[in-house]
PDB file of N, CA and C in Angstrom:
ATOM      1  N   UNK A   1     -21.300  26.589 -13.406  1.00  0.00           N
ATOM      2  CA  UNK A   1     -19.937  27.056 -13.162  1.00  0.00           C
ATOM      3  C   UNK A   1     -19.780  27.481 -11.704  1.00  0.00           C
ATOM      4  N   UNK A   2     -20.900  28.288 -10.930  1.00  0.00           N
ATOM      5  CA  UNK A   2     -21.070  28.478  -9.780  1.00  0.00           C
ATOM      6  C   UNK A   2     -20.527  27.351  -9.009  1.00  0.00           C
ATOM      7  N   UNK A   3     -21.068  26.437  -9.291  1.00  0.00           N
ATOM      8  CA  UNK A   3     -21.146  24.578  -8.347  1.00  0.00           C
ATOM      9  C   UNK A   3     -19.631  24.350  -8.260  1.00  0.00           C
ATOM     10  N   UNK A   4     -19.402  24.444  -9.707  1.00  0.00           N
ATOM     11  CA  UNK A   4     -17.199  24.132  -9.781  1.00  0.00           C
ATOM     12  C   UNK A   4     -16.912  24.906  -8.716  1.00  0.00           C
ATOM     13  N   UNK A   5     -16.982  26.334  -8.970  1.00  0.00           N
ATOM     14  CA  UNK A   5     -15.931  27.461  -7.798  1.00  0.00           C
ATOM     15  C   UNK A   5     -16.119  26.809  -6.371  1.00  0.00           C
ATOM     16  N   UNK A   6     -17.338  26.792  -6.017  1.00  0.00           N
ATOM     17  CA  UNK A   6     -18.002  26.690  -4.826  1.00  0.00           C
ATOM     18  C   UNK A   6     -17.067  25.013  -4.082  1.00  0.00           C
ATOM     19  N   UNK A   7     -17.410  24.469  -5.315  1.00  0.00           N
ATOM     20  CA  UNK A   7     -16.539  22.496  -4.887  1.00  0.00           C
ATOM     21  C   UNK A   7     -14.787  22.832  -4.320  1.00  0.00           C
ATOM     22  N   UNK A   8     -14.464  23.775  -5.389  1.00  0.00           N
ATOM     23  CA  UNK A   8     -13.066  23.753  -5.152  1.00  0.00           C
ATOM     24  C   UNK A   8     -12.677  24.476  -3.583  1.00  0.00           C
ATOM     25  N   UNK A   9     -13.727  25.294  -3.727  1.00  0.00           N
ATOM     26  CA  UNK A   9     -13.419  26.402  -2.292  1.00  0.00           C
ATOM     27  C   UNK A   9     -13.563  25.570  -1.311  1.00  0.00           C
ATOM     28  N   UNK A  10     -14.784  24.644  -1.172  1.00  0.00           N
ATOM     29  CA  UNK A  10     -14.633  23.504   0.274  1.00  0.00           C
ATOM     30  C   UNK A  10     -13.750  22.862   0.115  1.00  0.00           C
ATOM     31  N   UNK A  11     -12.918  21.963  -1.153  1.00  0.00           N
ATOM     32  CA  UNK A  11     -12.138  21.128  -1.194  1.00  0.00           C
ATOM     33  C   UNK A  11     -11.233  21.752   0.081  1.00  0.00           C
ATOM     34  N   UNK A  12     -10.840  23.358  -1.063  1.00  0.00           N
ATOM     35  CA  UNK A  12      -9.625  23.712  -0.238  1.00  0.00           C
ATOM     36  C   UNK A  12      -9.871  23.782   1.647  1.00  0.00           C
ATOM     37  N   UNK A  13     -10.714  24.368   1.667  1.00  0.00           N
ATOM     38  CA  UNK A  13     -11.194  24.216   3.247  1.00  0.00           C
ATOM     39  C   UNK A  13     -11.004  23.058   4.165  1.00  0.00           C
ATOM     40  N   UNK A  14     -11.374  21.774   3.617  1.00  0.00           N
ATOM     41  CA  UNK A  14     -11.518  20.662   3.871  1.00  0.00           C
ATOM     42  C   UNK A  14     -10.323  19.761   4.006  1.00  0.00           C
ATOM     43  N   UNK A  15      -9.374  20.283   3.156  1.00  0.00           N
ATOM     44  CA  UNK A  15      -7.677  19.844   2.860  1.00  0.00           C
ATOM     45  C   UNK A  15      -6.611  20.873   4.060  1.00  0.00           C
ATOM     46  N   UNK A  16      -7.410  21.981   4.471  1.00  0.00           N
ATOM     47  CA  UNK A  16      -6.693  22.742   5.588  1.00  0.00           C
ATOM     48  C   UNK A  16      -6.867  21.826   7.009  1.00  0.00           C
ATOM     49  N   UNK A  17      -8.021  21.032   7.113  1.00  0.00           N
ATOM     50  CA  UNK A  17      -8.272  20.168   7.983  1.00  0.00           C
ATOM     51  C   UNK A  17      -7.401  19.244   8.565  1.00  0.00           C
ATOM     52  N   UNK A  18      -7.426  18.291   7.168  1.00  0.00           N
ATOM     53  CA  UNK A  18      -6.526  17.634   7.252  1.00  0.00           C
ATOM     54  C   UNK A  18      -5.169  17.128   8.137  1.00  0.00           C
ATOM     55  N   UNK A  19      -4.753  16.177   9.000  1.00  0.00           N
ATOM     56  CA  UNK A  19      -3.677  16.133   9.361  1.00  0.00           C
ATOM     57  C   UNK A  19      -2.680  15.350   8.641  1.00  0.00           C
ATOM     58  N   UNK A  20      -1.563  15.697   8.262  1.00  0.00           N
ATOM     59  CA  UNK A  20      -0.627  15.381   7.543  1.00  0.00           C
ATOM     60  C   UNK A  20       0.321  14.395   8.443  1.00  0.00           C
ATOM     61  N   UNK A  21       0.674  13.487   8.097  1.00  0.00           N
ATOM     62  CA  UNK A  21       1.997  12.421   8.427  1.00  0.00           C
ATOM     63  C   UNK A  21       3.111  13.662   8.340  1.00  0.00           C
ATOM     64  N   UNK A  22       3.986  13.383   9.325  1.00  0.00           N
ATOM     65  CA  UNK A  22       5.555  13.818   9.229  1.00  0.00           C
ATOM     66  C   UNK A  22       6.263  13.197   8.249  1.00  0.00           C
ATOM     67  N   UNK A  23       7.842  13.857   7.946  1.00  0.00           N
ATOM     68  CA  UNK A  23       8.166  13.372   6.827  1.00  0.00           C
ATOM     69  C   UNK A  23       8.850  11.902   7.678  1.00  0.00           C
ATOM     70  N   UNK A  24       9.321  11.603   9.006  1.00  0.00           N
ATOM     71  CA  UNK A  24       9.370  10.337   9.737  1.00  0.00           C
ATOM     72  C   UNK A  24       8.557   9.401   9.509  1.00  0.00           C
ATOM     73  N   UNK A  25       7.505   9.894  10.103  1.00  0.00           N
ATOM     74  CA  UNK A  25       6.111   9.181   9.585  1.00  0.00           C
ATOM     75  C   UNK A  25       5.699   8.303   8.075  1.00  0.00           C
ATOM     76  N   UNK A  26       5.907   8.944   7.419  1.00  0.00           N
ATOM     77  CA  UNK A  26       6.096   8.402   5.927  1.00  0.00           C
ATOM     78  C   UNK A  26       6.923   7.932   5.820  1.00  0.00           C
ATOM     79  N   UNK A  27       8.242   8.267   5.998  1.00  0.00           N
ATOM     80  CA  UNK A  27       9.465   6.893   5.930  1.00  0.00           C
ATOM     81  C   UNK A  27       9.283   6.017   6.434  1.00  0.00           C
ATOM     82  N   UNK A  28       8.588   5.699   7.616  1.00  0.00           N
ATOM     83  CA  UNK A  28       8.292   4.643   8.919  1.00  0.00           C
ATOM     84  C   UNK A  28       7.557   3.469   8.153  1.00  0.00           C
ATOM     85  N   UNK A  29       6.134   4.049   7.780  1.00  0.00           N
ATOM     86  CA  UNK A  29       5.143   3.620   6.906  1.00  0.00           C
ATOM     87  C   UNK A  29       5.554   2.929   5.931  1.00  0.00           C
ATOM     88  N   UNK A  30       6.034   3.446   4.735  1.00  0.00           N
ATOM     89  CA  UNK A  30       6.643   3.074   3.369  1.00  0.00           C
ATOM     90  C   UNK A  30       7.956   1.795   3.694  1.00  0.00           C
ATOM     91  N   UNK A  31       8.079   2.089   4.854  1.00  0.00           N
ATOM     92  CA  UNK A  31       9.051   0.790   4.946  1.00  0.00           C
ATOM     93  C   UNK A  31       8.930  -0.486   5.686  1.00  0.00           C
ATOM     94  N   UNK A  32       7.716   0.093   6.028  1.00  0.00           N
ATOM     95  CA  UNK A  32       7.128  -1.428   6.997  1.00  0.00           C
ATOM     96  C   UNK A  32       6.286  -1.939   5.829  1.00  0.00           C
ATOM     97  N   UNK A  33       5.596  -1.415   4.442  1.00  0.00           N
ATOM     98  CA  UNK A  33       4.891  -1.567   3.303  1.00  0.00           C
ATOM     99  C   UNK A  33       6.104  -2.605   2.864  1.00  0.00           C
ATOM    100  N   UNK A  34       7.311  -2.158   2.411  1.00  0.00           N
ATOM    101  CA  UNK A  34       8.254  -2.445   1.695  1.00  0.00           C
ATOM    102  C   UNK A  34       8.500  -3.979   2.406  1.00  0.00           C
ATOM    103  N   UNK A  35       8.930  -3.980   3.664  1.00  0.00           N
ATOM    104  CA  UNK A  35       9.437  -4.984   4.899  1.00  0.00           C
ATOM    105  C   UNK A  35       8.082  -5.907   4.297  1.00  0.00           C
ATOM    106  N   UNK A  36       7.183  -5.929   4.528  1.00  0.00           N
ATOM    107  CA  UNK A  36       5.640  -6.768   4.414  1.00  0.00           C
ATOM    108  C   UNK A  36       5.999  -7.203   2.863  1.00  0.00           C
ATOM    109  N   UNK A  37       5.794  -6.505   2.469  1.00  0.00           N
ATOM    110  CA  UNK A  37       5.586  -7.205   0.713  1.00  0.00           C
ATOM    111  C   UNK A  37       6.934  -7.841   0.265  1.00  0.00           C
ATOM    112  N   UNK A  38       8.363  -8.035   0.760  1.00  0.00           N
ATOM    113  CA  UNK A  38       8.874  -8.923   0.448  1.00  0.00           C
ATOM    114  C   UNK A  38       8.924 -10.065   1.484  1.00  0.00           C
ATOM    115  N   UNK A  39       8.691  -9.859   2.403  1.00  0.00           N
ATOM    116  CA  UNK A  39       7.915 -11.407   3.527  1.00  0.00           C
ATOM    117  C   UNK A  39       7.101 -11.721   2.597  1.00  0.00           C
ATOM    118  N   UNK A  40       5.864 -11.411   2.021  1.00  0.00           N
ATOM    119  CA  UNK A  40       4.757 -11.820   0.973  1.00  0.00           C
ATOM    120  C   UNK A  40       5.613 -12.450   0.295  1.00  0.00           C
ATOM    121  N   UNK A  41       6.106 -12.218  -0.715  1.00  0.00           N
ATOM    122  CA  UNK A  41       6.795 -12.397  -1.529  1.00  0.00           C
ATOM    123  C   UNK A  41       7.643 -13.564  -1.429  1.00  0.00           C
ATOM    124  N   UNK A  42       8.367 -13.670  -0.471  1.00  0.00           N
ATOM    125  CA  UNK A  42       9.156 -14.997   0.450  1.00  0.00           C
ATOM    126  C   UNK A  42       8.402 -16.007   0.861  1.00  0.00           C
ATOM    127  N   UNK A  43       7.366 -15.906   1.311  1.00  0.00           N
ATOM    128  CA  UNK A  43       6.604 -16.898   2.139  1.00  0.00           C
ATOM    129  C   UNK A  43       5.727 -17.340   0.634  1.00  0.00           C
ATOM    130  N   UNK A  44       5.400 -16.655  -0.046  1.00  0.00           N
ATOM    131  CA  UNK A  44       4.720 -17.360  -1.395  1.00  0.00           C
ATOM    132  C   UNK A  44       5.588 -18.074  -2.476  1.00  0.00           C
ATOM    133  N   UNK A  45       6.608 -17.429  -2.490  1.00  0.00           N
ATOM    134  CA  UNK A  45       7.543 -18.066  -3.045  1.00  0.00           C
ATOM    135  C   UNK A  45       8.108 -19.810  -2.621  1.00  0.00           C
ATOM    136  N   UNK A  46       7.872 -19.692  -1.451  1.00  0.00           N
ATOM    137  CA  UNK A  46       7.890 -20.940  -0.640  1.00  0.00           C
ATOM    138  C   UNK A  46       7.058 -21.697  -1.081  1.00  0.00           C
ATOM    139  N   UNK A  47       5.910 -21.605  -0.917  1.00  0.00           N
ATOM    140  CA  UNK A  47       4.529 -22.375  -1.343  1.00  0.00           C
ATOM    141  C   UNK A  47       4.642 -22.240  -2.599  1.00  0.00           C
ATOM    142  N   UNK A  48       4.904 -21.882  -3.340  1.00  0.00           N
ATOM    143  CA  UNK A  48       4.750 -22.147  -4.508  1.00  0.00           C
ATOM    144  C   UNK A  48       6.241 -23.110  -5.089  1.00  0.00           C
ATOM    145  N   UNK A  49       7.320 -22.622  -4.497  1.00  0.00           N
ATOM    146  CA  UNK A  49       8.351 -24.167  -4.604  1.00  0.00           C
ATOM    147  C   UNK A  49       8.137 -25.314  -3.885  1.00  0.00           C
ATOM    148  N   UNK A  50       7.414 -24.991  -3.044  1.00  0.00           N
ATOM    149  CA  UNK A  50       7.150 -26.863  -2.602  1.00  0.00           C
ATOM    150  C   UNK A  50       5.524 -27.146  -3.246  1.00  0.00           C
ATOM    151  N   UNK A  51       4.533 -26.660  -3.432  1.00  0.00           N
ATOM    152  CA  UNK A  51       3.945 -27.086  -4.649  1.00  0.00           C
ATOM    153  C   UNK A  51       4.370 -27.520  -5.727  1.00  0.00           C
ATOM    154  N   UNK A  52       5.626 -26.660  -6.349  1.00  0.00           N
ATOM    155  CA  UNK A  52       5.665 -27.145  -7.533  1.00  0.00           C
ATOM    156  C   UNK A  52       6.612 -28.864  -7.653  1.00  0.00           C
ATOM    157  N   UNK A  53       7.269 -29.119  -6.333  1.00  0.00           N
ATOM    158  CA  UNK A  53       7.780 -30.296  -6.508  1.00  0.00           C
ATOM    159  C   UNK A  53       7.051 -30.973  -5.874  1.00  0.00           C
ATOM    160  N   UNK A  54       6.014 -30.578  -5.267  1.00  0.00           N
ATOM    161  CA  UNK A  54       4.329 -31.992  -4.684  1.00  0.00           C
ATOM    162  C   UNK A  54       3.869 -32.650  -6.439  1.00  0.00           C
ATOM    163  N   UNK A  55       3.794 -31.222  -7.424  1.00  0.00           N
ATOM    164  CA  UNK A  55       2.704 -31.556  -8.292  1.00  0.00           C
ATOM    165  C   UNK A  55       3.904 -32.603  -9.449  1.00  0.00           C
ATOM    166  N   UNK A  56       5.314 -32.158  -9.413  1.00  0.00           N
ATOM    167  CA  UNK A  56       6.230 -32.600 -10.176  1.00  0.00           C
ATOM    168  C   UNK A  56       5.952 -34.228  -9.710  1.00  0.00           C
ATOM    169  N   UNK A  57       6.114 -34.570  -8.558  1.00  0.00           N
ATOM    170  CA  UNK A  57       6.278 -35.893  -7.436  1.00  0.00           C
ATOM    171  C   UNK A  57       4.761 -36.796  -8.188  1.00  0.00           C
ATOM    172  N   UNK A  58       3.820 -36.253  -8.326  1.00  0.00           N
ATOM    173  CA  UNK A  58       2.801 -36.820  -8.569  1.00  0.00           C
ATOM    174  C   UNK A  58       2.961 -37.090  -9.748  1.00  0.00           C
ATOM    175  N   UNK A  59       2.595 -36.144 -10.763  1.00  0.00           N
ATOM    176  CA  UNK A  59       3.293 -36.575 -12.372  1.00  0.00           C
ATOM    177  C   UNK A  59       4.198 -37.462 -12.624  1.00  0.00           C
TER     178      UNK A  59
END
């Protein structure tokens, strides 16, 4: 039980360290995530409609 108290007390220590993103920062982030994964999304979508009329063309 000693070991638990002792873990949590560095956690907390260790989490005071820490530098935190601004709340800018995180909007910035989360939307260049967002921006990226529907480019992904677009550009696969692509390849996968002109695959699917390569593999249609062959059949």
């Amino acid at each position: 039980m000693n070991k638990l108290i002792q873990y949590f007390k560095d956690s907390k220590i260790e989490l005071k360290k820490v530098t935190w993103p601004t709340k800018q920062e995180t909007i910035n982030h989360t939307l260049i995530v967002i921006g990226i994964s529907i480019a992904m999304a677009i550009f696969l979508g692509i390849i996968d409609y002109f695959l699917t009329i390569g593999i249609e063309k062959l059949l």
